[in-house]
Protein backbone atom coordinates (compact mmCIF):
# COMPACT_ATOMS: atom_id res chain seq x y z
CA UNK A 1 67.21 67.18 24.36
CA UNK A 2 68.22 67.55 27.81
CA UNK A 3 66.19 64.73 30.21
CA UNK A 4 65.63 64.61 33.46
CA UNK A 5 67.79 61.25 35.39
CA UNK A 6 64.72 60.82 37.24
CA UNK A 7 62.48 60.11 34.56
CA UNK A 8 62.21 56.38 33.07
CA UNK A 9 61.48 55.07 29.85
CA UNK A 10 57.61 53.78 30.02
CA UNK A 11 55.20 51.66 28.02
CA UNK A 12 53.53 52.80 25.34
CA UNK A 13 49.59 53.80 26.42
CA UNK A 14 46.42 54.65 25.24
CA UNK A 15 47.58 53.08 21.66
CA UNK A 16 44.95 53.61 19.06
CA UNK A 17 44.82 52.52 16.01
CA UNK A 18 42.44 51.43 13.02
CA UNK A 19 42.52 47.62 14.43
CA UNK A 20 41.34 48.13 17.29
CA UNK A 21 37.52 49.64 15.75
CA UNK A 22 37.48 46.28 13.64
CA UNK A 23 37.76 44.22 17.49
CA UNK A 24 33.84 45.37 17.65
CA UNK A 25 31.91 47.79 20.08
CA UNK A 26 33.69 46.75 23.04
CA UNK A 27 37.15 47.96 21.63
CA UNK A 28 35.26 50.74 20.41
CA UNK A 29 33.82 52.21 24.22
CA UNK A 30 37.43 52.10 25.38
CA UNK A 31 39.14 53.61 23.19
CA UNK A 32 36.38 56.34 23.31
CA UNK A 33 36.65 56.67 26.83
CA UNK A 34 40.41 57.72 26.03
CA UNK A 35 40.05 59.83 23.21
CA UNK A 36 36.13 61.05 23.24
CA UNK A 37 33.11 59.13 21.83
CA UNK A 38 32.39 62.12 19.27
CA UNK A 39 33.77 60.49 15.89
CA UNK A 40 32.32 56.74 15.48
CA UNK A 41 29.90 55.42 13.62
CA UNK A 42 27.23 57.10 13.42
CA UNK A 43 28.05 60.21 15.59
CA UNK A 44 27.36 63.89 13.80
CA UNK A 45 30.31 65.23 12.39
CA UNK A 46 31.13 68.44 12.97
CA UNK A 47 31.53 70.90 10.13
CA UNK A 48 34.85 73.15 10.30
CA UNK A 49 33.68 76.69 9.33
CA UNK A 50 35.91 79.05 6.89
CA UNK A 51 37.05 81.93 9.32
CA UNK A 52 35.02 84.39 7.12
CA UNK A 53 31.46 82.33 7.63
CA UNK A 54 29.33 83.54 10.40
CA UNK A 55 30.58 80.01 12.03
CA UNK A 56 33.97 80.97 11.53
CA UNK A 57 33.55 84.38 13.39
CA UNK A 58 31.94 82.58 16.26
CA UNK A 59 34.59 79.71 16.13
CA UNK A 60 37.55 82.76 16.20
CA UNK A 61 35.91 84.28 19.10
CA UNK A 62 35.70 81.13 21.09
CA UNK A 63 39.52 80.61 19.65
CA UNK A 64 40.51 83.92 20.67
CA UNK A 65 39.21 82.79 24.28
CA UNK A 66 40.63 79.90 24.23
CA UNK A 67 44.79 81.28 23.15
CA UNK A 68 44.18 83.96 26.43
CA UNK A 69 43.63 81.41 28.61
CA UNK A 70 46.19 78.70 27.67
CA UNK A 71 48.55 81.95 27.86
CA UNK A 72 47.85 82.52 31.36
CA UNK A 73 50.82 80.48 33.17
CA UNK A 74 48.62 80.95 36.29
CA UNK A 75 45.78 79.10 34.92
CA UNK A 76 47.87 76.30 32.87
CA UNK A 77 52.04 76.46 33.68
CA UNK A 78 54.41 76.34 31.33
CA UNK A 79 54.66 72.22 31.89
CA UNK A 80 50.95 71.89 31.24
CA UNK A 81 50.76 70.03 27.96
CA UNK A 82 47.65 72.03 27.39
CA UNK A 83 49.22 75.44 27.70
CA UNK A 84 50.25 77.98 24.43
CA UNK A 85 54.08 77.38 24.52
CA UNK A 86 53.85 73.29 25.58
CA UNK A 87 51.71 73.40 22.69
CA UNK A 88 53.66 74.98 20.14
CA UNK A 89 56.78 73.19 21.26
CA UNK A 90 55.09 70.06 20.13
CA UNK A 91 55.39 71.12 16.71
CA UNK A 92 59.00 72.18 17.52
CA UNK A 93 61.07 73.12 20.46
CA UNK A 94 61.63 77.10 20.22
CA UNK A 95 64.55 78.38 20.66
CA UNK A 96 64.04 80.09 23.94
CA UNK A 97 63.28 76.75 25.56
CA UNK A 98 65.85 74.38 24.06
CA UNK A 99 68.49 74.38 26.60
CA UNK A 100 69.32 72.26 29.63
CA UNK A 101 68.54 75.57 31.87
CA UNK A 102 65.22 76.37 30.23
CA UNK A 103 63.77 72.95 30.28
CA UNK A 104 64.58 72.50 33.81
CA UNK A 105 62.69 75.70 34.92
CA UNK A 106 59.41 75.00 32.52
CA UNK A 107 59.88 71.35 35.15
CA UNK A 108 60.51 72.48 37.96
CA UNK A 109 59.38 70.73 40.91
CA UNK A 110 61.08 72.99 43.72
CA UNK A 111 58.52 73.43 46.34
CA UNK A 112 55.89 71.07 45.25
CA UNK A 113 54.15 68.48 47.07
CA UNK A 114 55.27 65.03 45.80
CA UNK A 115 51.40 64.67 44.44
CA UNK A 116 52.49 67.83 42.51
CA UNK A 117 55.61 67.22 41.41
CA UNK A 118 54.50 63.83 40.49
CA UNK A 119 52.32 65.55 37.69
CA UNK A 120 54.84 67.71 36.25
CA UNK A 121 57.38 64.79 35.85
CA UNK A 122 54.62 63.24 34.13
CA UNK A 123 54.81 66.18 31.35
CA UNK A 124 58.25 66.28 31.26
CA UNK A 125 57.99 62.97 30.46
CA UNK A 126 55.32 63.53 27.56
CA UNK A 127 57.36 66.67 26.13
CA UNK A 128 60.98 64.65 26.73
CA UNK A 129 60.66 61.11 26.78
CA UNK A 130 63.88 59.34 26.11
CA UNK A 131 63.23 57.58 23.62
CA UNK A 132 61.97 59.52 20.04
CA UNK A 133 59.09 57.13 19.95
CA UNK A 134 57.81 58.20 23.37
CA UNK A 135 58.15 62.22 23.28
CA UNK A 136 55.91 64.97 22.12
CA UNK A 137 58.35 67.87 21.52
CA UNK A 138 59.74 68.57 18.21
CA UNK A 139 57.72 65.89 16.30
CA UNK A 140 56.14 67.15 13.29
CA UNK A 141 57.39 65.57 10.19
CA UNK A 142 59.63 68.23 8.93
CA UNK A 143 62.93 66.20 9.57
CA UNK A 144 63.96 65.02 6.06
CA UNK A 145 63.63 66.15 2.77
CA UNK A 146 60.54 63.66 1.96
CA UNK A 147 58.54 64.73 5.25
CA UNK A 148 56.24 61.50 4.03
CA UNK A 149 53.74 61.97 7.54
CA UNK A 150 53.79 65.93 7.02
CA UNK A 151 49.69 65.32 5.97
CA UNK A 152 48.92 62.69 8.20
CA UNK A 153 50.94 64.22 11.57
CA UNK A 154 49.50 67.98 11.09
CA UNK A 155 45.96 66.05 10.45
CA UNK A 156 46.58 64.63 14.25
CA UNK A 157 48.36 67.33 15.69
CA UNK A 158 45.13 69.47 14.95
CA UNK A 159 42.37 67.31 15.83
CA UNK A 160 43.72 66.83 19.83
CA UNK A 161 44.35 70.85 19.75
CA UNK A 162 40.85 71.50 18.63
CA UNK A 163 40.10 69.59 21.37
CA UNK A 164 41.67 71.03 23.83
CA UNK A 165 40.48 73.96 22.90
CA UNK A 166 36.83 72.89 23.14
CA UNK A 167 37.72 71.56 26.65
CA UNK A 168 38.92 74.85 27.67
CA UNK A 169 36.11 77.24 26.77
CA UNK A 170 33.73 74.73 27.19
CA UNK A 171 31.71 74.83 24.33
CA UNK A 172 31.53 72.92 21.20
CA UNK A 173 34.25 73.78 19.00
CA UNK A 174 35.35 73.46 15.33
CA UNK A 175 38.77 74.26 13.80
CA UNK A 176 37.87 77.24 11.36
CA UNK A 177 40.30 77.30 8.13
CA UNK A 178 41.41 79.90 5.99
CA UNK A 179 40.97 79.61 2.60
CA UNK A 180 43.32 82.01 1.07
CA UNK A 181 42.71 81.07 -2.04
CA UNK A 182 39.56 83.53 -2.33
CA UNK A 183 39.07 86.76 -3.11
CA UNK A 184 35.48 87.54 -2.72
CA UNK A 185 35.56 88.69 0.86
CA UNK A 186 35.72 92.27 2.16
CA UNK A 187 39.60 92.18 2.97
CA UNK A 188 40.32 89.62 -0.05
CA UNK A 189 43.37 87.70 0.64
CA UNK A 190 44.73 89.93 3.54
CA UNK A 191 45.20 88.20 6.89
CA UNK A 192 41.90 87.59 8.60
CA UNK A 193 40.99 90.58 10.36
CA UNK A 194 40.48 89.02 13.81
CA UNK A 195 44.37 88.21 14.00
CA UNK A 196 45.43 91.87 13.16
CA UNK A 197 42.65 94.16 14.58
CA UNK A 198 42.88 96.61 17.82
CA UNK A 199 41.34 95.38 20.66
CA UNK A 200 40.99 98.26 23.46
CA UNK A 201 43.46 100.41 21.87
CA UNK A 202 46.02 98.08 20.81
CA UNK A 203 46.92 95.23 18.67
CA UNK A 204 49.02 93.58 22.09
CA UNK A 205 45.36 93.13 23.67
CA UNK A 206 44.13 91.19 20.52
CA UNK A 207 45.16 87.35 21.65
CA UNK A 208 45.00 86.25 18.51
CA UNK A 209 47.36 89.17 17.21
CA UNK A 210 51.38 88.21 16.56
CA UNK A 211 53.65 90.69 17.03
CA UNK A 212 56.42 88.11 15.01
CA UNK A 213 54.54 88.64 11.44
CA UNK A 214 56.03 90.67 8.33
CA UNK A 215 54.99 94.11 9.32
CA UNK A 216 53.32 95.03 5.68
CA UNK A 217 50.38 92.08 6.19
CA UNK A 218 50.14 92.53 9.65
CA UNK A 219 48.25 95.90 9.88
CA UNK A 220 45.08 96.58 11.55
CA UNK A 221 43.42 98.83 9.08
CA UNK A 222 42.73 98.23 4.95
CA UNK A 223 46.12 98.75 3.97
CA UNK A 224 47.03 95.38 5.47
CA UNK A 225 48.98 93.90 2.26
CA UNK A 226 47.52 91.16 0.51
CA UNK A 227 48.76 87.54 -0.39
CA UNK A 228 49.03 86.89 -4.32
CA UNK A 229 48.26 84.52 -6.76
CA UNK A 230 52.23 82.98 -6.12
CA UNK A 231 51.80 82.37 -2.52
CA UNK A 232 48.06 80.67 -2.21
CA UNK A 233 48.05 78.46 -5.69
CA UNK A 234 47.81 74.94 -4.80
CA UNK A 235 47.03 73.64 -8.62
CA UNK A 236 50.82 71.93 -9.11
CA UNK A 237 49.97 70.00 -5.68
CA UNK A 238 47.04 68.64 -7.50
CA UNK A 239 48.70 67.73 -10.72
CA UNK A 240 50.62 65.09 -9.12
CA UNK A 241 50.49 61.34 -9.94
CA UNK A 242 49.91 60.03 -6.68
CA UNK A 243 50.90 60.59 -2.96
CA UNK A 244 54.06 59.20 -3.42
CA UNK A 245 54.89 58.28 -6.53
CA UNK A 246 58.44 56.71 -7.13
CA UNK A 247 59.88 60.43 -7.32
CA UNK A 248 58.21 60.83 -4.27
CA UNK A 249 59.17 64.98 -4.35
CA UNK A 250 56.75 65.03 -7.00
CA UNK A 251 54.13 63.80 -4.65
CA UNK A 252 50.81 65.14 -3.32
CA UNK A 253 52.46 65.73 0.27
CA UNK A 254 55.59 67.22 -1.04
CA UNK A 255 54.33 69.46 -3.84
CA UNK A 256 51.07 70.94 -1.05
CA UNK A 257 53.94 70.85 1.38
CA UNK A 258 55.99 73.32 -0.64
CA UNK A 259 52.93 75.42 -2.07
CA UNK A 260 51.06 76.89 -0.40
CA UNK A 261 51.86 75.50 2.94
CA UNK A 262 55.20 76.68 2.79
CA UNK A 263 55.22 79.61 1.02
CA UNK A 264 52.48 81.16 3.24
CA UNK A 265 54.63 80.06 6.23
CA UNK A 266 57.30 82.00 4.53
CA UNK A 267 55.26 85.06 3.07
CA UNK A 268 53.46 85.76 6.69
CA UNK A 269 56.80 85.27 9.16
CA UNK A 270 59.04 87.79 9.49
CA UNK A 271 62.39 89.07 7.61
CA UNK A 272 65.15 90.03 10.34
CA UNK A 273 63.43 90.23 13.50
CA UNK A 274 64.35 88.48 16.79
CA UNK A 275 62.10 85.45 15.87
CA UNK A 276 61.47 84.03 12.41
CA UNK A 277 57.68 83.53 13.50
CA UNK A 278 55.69 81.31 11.06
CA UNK A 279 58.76 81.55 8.71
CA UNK A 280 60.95 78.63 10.79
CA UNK A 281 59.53 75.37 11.83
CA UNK A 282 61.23 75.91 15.76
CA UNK A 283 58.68 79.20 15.82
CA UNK A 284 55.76 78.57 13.73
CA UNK A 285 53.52 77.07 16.43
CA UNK A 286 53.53 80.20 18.44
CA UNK A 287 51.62 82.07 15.79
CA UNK A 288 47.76 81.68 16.14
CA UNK A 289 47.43 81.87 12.05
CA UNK A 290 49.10 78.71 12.21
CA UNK A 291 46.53 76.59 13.28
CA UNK A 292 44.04 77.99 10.74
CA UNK A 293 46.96 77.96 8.04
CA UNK A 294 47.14 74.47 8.74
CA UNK A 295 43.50 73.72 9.27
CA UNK A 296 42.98 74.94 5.68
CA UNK A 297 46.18 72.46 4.23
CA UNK A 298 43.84 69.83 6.22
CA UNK A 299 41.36 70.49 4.20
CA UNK A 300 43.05 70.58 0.64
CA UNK A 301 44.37 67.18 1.41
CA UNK A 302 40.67 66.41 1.84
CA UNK A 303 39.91 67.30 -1.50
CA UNK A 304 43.20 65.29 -3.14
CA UNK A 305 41.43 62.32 -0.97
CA UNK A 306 38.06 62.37 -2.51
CA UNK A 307 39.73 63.20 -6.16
CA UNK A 308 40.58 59.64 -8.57
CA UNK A 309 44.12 59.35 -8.04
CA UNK A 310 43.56 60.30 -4.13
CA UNK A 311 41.48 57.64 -3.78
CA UNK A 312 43.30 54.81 -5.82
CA UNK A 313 46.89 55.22 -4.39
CA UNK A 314 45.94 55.42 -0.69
CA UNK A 315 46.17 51.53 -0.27
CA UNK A 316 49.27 51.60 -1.54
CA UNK A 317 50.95 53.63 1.46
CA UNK A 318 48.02 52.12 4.15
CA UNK A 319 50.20 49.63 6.32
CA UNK A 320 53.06 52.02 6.68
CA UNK A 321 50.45 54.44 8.23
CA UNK A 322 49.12 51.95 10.67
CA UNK A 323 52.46 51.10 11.84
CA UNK A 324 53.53 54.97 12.89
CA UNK A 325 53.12 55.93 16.05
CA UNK A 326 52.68 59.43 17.08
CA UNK A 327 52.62 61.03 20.37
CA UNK A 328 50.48 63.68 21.45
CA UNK A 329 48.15 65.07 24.91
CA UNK A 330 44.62 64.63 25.09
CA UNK A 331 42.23 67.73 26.45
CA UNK A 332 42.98 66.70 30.11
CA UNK A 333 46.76 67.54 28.89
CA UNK A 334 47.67 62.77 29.18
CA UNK A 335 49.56 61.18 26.96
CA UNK A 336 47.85 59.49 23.86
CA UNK A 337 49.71 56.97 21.00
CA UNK A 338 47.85 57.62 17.46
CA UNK A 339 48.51 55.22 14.12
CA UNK A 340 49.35 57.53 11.95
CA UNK A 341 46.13 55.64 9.34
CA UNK A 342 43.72 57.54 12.38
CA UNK A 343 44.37 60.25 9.81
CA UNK A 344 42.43 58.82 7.21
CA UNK A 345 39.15 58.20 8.83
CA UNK A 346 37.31 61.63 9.61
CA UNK A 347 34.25 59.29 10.84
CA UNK A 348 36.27 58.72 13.87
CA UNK A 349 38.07 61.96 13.72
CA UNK A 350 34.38 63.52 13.82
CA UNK A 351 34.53 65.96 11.70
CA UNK A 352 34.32 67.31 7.82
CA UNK A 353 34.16 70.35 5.91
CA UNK A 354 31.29 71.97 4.28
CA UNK A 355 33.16 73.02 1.30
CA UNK A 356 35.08 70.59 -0.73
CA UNK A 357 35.29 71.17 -4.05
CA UNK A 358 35.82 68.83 -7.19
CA UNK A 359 38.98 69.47 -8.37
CA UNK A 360 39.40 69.13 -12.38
CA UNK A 361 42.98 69.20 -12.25
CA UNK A 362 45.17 70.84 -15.11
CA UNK A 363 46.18 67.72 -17.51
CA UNK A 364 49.29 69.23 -17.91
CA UNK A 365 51.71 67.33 -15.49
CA UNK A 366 50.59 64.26 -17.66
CA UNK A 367 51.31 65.61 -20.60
CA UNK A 368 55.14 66.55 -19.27
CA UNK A 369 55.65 62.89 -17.88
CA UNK A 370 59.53 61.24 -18.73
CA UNK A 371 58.59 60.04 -21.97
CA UNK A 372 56.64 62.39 -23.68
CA UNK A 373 58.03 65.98 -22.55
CA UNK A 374 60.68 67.28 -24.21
CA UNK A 375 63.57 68.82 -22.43
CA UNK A 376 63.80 72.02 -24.68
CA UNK A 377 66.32 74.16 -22.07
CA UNK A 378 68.81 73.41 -18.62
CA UNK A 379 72.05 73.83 -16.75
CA UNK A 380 73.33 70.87 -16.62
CA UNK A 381 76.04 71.49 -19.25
CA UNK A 382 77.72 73.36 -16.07
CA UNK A 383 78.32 70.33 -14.56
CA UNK A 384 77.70 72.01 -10.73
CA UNK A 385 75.24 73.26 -8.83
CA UNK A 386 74.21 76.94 -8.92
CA UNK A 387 73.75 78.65 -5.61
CA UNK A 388 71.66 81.49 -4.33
CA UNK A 389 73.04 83.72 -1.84
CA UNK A 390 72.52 87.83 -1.53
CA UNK A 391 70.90 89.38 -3.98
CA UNK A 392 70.04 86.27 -5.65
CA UNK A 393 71.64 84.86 -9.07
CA UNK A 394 70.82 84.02 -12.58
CA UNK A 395 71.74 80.57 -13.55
CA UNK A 396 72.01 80.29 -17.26
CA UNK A 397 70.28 77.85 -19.43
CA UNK A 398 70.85 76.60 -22.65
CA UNK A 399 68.69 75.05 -25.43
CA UNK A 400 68.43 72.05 -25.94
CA UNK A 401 69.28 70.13 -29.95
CA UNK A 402 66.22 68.86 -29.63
CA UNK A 403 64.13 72.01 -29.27
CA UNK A 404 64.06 73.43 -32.32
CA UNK A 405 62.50 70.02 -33.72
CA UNK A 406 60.06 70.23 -31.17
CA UNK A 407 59.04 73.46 -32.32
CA UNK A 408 59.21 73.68 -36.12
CA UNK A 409 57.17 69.92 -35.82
CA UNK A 410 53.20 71.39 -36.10
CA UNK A 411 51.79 68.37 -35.13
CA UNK A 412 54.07 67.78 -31.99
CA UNK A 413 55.23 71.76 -31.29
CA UNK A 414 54.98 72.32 -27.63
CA UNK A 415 52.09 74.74 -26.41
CA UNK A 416 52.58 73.87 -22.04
CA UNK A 417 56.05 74.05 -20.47
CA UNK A 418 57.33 73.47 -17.15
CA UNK A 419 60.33 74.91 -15.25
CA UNK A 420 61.95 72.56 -12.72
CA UNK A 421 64.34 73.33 -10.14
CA UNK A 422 65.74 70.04 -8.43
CA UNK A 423 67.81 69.24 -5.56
CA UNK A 424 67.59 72.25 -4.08
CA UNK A 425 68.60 71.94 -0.67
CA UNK A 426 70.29 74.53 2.27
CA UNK A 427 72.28 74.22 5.58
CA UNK A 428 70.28 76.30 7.68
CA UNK A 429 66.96 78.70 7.14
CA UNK A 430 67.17 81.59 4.61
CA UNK A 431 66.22 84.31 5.83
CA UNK A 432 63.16 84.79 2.92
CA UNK A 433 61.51 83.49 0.15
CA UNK A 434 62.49 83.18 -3.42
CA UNK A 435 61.01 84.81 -6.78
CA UNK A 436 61.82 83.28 -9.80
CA UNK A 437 61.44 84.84 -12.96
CA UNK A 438 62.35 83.62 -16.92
CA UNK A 439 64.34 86.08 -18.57
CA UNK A 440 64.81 85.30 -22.23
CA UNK A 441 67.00 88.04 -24.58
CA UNK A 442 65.12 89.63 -27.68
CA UNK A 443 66.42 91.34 -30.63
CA UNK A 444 65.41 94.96 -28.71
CA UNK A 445 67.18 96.31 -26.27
CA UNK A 446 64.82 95.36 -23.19
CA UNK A 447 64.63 91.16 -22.64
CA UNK A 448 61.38 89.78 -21.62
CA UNK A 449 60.25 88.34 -18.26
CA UNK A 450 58.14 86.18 -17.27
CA UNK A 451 57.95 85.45 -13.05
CA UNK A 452 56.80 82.09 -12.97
CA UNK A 453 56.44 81.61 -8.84
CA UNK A 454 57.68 81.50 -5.91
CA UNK A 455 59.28 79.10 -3.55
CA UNK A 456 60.63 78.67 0.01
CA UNK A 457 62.68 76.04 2.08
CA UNK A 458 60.93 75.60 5.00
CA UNK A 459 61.49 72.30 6.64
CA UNK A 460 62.93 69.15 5.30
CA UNK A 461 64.67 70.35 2.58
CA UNK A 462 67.12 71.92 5.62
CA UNK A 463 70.44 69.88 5.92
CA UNK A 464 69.14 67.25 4.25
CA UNK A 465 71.10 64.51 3.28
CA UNK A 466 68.71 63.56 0.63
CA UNK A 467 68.48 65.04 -2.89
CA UNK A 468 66.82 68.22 -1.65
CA UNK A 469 63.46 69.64 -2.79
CA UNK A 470 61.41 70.10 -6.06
CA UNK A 471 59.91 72.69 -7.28
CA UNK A 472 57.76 73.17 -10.50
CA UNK A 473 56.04 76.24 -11.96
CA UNK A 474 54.44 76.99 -15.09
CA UNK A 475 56.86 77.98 -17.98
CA UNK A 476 54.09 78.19 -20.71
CA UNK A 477 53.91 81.99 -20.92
CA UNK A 478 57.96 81.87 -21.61
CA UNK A 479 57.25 79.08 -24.57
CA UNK A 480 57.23 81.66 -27.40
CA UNK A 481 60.04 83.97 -26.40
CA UNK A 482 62.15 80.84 -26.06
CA UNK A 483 61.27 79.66 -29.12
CA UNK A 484 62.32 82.18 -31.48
CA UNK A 485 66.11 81.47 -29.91
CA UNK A 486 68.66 80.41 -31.88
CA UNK A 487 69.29 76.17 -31.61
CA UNK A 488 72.72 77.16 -29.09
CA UNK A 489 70.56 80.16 -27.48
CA UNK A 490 70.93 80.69 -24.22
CA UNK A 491 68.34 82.89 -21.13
CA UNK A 492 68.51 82.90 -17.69
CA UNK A 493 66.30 82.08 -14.49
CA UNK A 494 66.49 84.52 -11.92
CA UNK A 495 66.04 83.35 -8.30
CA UNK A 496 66.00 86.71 -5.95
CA UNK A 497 64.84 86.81 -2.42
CA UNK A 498 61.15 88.61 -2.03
CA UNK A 499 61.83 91.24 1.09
CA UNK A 500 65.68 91.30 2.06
CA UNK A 501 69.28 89.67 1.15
CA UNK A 502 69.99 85.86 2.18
CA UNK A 503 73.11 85.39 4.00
CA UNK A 504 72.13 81.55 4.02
CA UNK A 505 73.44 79.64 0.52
CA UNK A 506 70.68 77.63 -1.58
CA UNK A 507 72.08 74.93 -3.56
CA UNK A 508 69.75 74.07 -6.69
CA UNK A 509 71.15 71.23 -8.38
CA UNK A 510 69.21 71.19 -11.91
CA UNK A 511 67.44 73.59 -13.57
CA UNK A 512 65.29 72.67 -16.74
CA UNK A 513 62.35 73.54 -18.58
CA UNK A 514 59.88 70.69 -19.93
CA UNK A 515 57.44 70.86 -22.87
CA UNK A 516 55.31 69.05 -24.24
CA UNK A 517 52.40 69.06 -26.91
């Protein structure tokens, strides 16, 4: 980034972490004067309504106050930390304001009196600091292909917008979430209709209303297309053995990062417009769905907290959290320090959900553990990666000596299966997301398919220098075709973008497919 000479590296302030609670009340009052007293001991929580409550309607309207006015570059400037864009940019720096030129006009201090300008050097300095530890621009945790803080950042990142946003209408104010994972509302899994509906005529006067969205979910009326089953499902997240486990892409954070936090990301932004919207992490933070995207990600992480392995592993990862520092701006727009282990106490975070369901997770990731699953069918006889560009591709698999054992032993033949893709990794952001279907050949003429999911690289997995991304979908429905192939048989998977061709190359590294009795 491109920093002003003027501005000098400064001390770390208003540093809170867990520590500093355990120092006793006194600790306690200041830090509360920084950040709010609403949060400690024995303050009410609030409850964050699901946008389709009555709560959530009233939260959306104060929301869609509250986007109109941080808009307004009259009422808070571009270099306002509590303004839209400043905002957004904290997530990461769009593209419009990356450059030496831009940055220098959202800080301008030409005809300011030195009280003035004295403030917005003061933001530059929160959105640019010179050192990464001291800047709020571009720091969400999307920068390798592990993202470990990508819970524990967004967690932050949302609490000091929600209160902002509070501060700014004036009224109390809870984050609403969308659960897309329901059905039982009037427009089912479309887009809430506050963020596509006409306001006086036209969707432009509706604040809350993105004009950077694909086109077929962003309609005002009942035709609005609907998310499926493949973009919402969060159950693989919640198979997972821990956190981060020692394959630490098959981690809570990873797998919810992929599904559904990416994929909606990926299903809602748009395919070959000007701006990516919520399908690029530069872009995302512009789109008001993003916040209740996110708020609703909060909130399944909530659940994988409260669940067994949740609870048990957390310790585990504890001191790394309360040494990471993040950076953010309070709702007078100052600079606050967070410990990233802030994220795990919603007592002083003040606030909860009303709905947080026990999760009875699917036994089946334990059952296809290194040790007992099988490897019945992969690639890696090619010896190279396969790569996705276009159209898409089929990448052959074969199957495996051992799979016809598996399945002519009764009391050990397979009945769940797992497809993995591994290492699968890009240069820069394709342009959609990926279906991936299980074709297997049959004696007629036709072969059966079986689309097993979706996924999308948005994030990390970008230039990484790491072994890429996982993905894992359920293969069971395939189990039977692939059975009755011969022991040398060979199928295909089928990766094809959703909307439009890629002219961006995805490497996958391994394909396979696990069973397991």
């Amino acid at each position: 980034m491109n920093l002003d000479p003027r501005i000098k590296p400064r001390e770390e302030s208003n540093v809170l972490d867990r520590r500093q609670v355990a120092l006793g009340s006194v600790a306690c009052v200041a830090a509360a004067s920084v950040i709010g007293s609403r949060g400690f001991a024995n303050s009410p929580l609030k409850v964050r309504p699901e946008v389709g409550s009555p709560d959530g309607e009233n939260m959306l309207r104060l929301y869609r106050k509250a986007v109109a006015l941080m808009k307004d570059e009259t009422k808070f400037p571009r270099h306002d930390p509590r303004s839209w864009k400043f905002q957004a940019n904290i997530h990461w720096v769009h593209p419009e304001d990356r450059s030496e030129q831009a940055q220098n006009a959202i800080f301008s201090t030409t005809g300011l009196s030195p009280e003035q300008a004295a403030i917005v050097i003061e933001h530059r300095d929160l959105a640019l600091g010179a050192a990464a530890s001291k800047r709020a621009w571009s720091t969400c945790q999307h920068d390798d292909a592990v993202e470990y803080f990508f819970v524990a950042w967004h967690r932050l990142y949302l609490w000091h917008f929600e209160k902002i946003v509070a501060s700014i209408v004036g009224e109390d104010f809870s984050l609403p979430y969308w659960d897309y994972g329901r059905q039982d509302r009037p427009y089912g899994r479309a887009l809430p209709p506050a963020f596509r509906e006409v306001i006086d005529g036209s969707q432009a006067n509706n604040h809350l209303w993105y004009e950077f969205r694909d086109p077929s979910l962003n309609k005002a009326d009942a035709t609005a297309a609907q998310l499926e089953d493949q973009d919402v499902d969060a159950s693989i997240a919640f198979q997972a053995e821990g956190m981060y486990p020692a394959n630490v892409g098959r981690g809570f954070n990873r797998l919810l990062n992929n599904q559904p936090h990416g994929q909606i990301h990926g299903r809602i932004g748009i395919v070959g417009g000007s701006d990516p919207g919520m399908r690029s992490v530069p872009t995302a933070g512009r789109d008001p769905i993003f916040w209740i995207h996110h708020c609703n990600i909060d909130r399944l992480w909530e659940i994988w907290r409260r669940t067994p392995k949740g609870a048990e592993d957390e310790r585990t990862f504890a001191e790394r959290y309360r040494s990471t520092l993040f950076v953010f701006a309070d709702a007078q727009g100052k600079r606050v320090t967070v410990s990233a282990d802030r994220s795990f106490d919603l007592q002083f975070l003040g606030y909860e959900y009303g709905d947080l369901p026990v999760v009875i997770a699917s036994d089946t990731h334990s059952r296809l553990v290194a040790g007992q699953a099988i490897n019945i069918a992969s690639n890696r006889e090619s010896g190279t990666p396969a790569t996705v560009v276009g159209e898409g591709a089929s990448i052959t698999l074969s199957v495996t000596g051992g799979a016809a054992a598996a399945f002519a032993n009764t009391a050990s033949k397979p009945t769940v299966a797992r497809l993995e893709l591994d290492g699968v990794r890009a240069s820069d952001q394709p342009e959609d997301i990926f279906v991936v279907t299980i074709i297997v050949p049959t004696s007629q003429a036709t072969p059966e398919r079986f689309t097993v999911g979706r996924f999308n690289l948005f994030g990390g997995q970008i230039g990484a220098a790491t072994n890429g991304a996982s993905f894992l979908f359920d293969a069971t429905p395939a189990l039977s075709a692939i059975e009755k192939l011969d022991d040398d048989g060979k199928f295909e998977v089928e990766i094809k973008p959703l909307r439009q061709k890629t002219s961006v190359p995805v490497s996958i590294g391994a394909v396979r497919i696990l069973a397991a009795r």
